[in-house]
C-alpha atoms as a PDB file:
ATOM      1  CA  UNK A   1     -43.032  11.084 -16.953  1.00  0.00           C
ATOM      2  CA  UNK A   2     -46.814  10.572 -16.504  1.00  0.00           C
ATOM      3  CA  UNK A   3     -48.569  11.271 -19.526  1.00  0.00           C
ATOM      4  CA  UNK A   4     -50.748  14.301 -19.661  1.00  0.00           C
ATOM      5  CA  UNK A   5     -54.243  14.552 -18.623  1.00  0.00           C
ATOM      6  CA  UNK A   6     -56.715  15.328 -21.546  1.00  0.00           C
ATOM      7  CA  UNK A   7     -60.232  16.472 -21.749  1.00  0.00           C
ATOM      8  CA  UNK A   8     -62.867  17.531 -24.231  1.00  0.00           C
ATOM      9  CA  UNK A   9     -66.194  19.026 -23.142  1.00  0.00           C
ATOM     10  CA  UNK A  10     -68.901  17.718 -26.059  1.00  0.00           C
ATOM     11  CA  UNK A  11     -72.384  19.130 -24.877  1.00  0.00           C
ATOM     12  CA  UNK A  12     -73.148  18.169 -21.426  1.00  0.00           C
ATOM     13  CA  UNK A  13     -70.573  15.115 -21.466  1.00  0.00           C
ATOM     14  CA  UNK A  14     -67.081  16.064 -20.109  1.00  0.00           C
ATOM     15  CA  UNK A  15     -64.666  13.431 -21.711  1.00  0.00           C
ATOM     16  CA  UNK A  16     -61.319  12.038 -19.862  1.00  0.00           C
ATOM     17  CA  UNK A  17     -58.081  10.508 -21.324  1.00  0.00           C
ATOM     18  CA  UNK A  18     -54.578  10.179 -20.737  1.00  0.00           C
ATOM     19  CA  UNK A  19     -53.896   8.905 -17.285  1.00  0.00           C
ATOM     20  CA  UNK A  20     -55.820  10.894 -14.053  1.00  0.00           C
ATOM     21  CA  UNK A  21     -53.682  10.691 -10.723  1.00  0.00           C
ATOM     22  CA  UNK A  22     -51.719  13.295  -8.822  1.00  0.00           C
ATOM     23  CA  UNK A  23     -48.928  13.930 -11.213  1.00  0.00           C
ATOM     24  CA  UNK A  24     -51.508  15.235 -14.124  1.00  0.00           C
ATOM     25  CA  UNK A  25     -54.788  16.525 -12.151  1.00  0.00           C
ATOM     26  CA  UNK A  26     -53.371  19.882 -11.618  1.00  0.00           C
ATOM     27  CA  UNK A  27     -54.379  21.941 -14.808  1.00  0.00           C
ATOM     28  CA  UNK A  28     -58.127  20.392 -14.669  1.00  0.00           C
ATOM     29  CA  UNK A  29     -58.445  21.035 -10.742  1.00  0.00           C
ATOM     30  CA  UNK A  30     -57.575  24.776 -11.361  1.00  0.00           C
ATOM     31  CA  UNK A  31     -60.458  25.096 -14.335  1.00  0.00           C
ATOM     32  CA  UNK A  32     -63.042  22.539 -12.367  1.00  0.00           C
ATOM     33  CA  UNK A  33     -65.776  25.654 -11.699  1.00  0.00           C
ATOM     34  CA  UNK A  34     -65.883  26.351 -15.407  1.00  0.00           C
ATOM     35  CA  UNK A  35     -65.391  22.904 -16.711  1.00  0.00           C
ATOM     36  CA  UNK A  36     -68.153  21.274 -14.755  1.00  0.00           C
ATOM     37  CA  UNK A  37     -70.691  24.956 -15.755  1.00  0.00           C
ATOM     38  CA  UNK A  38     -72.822  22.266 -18.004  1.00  0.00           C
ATOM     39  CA  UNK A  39     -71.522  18.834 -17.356  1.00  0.00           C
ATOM     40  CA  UNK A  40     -74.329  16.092 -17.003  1.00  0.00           C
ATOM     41  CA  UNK A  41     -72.340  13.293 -17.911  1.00  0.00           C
ATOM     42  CA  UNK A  42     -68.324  12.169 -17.075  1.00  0.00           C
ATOM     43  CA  UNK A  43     -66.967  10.120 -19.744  1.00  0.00           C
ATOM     44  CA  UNK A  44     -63.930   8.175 -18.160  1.00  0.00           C
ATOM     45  CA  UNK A  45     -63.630   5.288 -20.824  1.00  0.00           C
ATOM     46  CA  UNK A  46     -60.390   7.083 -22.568  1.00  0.00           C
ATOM     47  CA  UNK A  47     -58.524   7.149 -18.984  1.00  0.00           C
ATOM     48  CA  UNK A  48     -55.667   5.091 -18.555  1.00  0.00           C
ATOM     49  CA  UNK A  49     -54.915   5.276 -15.260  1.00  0.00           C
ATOM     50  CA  UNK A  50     -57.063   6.520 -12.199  1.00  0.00           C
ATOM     51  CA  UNK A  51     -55.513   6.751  -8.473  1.00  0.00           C
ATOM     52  CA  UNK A  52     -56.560   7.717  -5.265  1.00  0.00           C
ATOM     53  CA  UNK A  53     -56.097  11.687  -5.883  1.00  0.00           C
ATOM     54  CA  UNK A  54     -57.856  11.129  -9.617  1.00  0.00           C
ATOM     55  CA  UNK A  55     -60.856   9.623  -7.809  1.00  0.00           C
ATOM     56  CA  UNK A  56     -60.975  11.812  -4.783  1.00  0.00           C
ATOM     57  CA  UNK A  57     -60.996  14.802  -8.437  1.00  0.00           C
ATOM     58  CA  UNK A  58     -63.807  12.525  -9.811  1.00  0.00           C
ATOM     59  CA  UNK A  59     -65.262  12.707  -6.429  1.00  0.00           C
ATOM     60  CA  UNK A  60     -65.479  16.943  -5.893  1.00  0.00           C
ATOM     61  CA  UNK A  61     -66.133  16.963  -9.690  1.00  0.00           C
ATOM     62  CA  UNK A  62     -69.440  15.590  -9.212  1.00  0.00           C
ATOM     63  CA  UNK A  63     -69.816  17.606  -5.963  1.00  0.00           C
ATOM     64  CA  UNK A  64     -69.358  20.813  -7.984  1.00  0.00           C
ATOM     65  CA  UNK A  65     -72.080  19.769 -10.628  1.00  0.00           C
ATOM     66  CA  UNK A  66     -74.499  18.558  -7.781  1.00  0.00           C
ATOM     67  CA  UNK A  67     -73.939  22.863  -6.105  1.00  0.00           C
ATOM     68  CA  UNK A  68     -75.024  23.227  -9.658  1.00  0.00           C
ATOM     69  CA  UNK A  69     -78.358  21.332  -9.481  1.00  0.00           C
ATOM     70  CA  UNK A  70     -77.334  18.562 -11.786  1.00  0.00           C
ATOM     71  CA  UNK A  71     -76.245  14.791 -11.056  1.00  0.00           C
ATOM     72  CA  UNK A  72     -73.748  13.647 -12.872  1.00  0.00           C
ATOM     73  CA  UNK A  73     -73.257  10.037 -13.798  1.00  0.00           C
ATOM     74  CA  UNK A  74     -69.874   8.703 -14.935  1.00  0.00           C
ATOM     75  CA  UNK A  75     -69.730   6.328 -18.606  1.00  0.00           C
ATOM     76  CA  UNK A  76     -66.769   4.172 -19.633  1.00  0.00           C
ATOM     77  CA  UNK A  77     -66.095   2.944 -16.020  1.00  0.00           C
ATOM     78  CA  UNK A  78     -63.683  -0.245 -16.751  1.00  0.00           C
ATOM     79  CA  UNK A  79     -62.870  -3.076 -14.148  1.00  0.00           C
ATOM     80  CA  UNK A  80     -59.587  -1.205 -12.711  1.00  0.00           C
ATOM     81  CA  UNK A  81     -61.660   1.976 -11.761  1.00  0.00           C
ATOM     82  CA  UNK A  82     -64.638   0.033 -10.495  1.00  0.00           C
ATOM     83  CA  UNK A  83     -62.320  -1.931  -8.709  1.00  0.00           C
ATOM     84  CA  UNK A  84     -60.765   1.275  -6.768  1.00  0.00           C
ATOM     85  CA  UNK A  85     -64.310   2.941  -6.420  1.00  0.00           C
ATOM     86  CA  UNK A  86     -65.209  -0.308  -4.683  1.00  0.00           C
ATOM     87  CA  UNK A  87     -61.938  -0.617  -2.607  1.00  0.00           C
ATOM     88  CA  UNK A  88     -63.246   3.078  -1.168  1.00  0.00           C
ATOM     89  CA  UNK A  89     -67.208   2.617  -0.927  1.00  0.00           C
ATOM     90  CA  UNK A  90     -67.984   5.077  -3.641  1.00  0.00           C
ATOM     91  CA  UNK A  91     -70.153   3.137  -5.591  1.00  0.00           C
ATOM     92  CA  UNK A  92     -73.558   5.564  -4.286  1.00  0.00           C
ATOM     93  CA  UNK A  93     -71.482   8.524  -5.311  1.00  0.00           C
ATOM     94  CA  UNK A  94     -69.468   7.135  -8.271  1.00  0.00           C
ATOM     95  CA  UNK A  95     -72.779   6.064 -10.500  1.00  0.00           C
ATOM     96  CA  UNK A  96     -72.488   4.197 -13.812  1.00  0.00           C
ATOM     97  CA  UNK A  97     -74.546   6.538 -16.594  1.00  0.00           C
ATOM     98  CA  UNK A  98     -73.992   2.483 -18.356  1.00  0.00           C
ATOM     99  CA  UNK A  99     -76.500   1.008 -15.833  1.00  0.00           C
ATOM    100  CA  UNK A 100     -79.193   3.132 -16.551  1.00  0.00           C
ATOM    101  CA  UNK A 101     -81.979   1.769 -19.304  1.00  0.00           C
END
């Protein structure tokens, strides 16, 4: 059994952990309106495991924020997830709050 997905919302930064993919998305997609009211920032350095469904959340997460008027940058991106937000293009829409000085 997948263990759960887990998030914190600290200020404007939402915080991930646990493992994000289609088995554990479900309880975060039905709360993503009011969960992303304030977001700024997507902390995804606690996540274990990412999939295609967990990015294509990440994905309309950011969406929701941008309806908002904000533009939310993602921290904590390791190799695995850069390496599946590279395998689908995302990297304009999928941006690194770590690259910015």
């Amino acid at each position: 059994m997948a263990e759960p997905l887990r998030w914190q919302l600290e200020a404007s930064t939402l915080h991930l952990s646990g493992k994000l993919d289609r088995d554990t998305l479900l309880a975060l997609w039905q709360q993503r309106e009011s969960v992303m009211a304030k977001v700024d920032t997507i902390d995804v350095s606690a996540l274990e495991r990412v999939d295609s469904a967990g990015l294509a959340l990440l994905v309309h997460l950011r969406e929701i924020a941008r309806e908002q008027g904000r533009a939310p940058r993602f921290s904590g991106i390791n190799d695995k997830l850069r390496s599946l937000i590279t395998l689908y293009n995302l990297q304009q829409i999928i941006v690194s709050a770590d690259k910015i000085a």
